[in-house]
Protein backbone atom coordinates (compact mmCIF):
# COMPACT_ATOMS: atom_id res chain seq x y z
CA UNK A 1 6.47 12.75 8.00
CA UNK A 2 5.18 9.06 8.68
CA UNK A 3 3.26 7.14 5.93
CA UNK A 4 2.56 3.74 6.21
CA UNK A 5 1.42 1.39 3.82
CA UNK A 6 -0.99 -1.74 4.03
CA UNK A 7 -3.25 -4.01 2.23
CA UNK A 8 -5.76 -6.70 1.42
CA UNK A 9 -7.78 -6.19 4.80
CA UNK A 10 -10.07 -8.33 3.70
CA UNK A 11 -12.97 -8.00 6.48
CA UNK A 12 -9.94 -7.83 9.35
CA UNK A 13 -10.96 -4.39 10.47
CA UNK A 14 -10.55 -5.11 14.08
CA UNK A 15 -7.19 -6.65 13.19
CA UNK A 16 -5.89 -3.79 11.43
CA UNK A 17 -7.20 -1.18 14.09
CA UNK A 18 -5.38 -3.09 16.89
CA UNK A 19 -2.06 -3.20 14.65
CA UNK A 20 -2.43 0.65 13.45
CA UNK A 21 -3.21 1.29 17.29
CA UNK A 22 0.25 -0.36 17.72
CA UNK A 23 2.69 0.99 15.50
CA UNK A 24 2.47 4.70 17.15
CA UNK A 25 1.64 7.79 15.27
CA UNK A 26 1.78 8.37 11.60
CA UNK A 27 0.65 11.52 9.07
CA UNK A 28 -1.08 9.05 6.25
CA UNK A 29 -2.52 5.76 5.43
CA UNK A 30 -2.05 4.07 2.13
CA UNK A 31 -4.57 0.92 1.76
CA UNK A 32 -3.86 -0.70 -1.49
CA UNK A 33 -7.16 -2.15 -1.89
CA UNK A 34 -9.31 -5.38 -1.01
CA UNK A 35 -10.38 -4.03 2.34
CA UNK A 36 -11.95 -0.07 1.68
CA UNK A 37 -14.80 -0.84 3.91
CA UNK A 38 -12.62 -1.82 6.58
CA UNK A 39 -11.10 1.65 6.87
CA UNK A 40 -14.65 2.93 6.83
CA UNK A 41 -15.44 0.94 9.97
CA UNK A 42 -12.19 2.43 11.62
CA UNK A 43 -12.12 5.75 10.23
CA UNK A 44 -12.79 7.65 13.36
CA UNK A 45 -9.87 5.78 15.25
CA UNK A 46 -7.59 7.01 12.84
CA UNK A 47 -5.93 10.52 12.85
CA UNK A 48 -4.09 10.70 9.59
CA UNK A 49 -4.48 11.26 5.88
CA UNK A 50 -6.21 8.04 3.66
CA UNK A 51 -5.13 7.02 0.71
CA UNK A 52 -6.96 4.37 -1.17
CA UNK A 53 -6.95 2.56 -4.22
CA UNK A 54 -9.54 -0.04 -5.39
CA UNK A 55 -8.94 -3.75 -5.43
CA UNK A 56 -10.73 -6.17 -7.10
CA UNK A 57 -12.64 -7.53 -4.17
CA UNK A 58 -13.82 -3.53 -3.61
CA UNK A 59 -17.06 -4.30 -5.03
CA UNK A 60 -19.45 -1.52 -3.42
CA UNK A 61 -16.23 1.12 -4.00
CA UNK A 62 -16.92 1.81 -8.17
CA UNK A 63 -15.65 5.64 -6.40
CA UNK A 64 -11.76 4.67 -6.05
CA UNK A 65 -9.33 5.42 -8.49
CA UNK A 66 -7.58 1.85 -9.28
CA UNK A 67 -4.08 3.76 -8.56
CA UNK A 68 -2.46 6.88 -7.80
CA UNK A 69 0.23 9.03 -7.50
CA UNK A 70 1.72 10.16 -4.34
CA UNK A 71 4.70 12.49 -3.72
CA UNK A 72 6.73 11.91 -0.19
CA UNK A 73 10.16 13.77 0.25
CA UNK A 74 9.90 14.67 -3.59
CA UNK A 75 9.99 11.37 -4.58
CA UNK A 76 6.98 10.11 -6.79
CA UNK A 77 5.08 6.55 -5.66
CA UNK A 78 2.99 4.58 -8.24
CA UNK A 79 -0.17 3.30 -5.82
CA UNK A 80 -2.41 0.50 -7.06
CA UNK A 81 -4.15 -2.57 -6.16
CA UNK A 82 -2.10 -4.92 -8.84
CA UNK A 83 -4.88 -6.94 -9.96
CA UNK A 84 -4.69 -4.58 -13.65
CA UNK A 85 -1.06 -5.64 -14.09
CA UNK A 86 -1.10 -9.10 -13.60
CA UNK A 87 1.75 -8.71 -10.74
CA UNK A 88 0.81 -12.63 -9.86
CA UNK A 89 2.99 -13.39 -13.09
CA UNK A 90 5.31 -10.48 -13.15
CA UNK A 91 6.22 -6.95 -12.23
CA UNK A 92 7.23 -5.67 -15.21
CA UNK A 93 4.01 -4.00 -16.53
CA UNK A 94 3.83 -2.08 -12.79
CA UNK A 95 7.12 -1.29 -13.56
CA UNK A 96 6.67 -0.05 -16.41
CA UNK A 97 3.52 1.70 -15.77
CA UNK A 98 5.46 3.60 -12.64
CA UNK A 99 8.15 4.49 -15.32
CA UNK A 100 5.44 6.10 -17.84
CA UNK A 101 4.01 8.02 -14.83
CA UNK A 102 7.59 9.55 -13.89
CA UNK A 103 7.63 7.20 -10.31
CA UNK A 104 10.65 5.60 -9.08
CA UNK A 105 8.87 3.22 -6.89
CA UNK A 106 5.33 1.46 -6.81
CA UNK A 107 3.56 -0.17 -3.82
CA UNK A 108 0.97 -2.17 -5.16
CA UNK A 109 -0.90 -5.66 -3.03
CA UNK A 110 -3.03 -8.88 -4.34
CA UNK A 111 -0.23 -11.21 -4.13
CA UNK A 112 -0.64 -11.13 -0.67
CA UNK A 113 3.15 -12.18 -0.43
CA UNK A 114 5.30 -9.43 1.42
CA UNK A 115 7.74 -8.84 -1.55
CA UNK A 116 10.29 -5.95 -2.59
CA UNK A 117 12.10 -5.98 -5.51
CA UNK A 118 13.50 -3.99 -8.24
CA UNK A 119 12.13 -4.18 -11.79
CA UNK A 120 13.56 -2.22 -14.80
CA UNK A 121 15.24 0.29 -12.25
CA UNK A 122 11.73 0.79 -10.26
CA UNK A 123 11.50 -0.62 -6.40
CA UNK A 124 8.51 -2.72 -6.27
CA UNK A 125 7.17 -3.06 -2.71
CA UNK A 126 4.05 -5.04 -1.32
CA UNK A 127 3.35 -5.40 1.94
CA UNK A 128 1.51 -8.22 2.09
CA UNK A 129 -2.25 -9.15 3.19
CA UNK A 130 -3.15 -8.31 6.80
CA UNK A 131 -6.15 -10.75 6.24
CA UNK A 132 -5.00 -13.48 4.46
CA UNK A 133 -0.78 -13.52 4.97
CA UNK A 134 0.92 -16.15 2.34
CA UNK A 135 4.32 -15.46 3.52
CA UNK A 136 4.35 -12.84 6.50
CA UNK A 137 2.11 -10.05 7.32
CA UNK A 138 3.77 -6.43 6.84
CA UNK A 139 3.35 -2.62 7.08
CA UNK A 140 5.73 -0.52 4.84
CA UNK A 141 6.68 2.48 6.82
CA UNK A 142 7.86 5.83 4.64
CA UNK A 143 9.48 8.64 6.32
CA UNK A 144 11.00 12.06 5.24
CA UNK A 145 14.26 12.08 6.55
CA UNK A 146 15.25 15.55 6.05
CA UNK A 147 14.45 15.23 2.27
CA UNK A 148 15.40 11.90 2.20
CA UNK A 149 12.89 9.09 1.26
CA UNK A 150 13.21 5.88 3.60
CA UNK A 151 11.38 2.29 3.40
CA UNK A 152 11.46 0.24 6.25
CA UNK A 153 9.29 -3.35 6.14
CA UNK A 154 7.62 -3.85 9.61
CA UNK A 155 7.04 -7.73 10.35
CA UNK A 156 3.70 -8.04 11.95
């Protein structure tokens, strides 16, 4: 299994369609908000599982959950946005909240800085922004190897 991971789209649909187009075939899609409508635009180019959290530029998307839960080689992944948890300043409420939701990792975006660290004993990946880069512009991949969970940062 394939997963890969993105965020703050911002309006970049065509962007994002030519780099998903790129990076081969994958099961699901995790946006982490700031860019909803853009997978709605592309939605019919894509052949894979979407998962979505809201941002707080998803203004018309009061329907998505602000984070989630998501379970890859039996591993648990706190999903969110980031904007609730004031990751700008620190990562130690995300951490925490990961913790209190029984997740070893959390992916969250709105920094838009590609970033991966490890707070309080919970890995703490962003991918960056695919419409606005700071530092980079990134896709995490996840795969199930045989049980085992990987994380690989692709360097747009």
């Amino acid at each position: 299994m394939r997963t890969l991971v993105i965020s703050d789209t911002h309006g970049y649909y065509a962007r994002l369609l030519d780099i998903l187009n790129n990076l081969g075939d994958y099961d699901k899609l995790v946006h982490l908000g700031d860019g909803y409508r853009d997978l709605r635009l592309i939605r019919s180019h894509i052949n894979a599982d979407l998962v979505c959290v809201g941002g707080n530029n998803d203004f018309s998307s009061d329907n998505l959950d602000p984070e989630t839960v998501i379970e890859i080689a039996g591993e648990k992944i706190f999903c969110c946005h980031g904007h609730r948890y004031e990751v700008r300043e620190t990562l130690e409420k995300l951490s925490d909240v990961a913790k209190a939701r029984g997740c070893s990792y959390a992916l969250y975006g709105h920094t838009h800085y590609v970033a991966d660290d490890t707070i309080d004993g919970v890995r703490c990946m962003n991918p960056g922004s695919i419409g606005y880069p700071m530092n980079g512009r990134a896709v995490i991949e996840i795969t199930d190897d045989g049980g085992k969970i990987n994380f690989n940062f692709i360097n747009l």
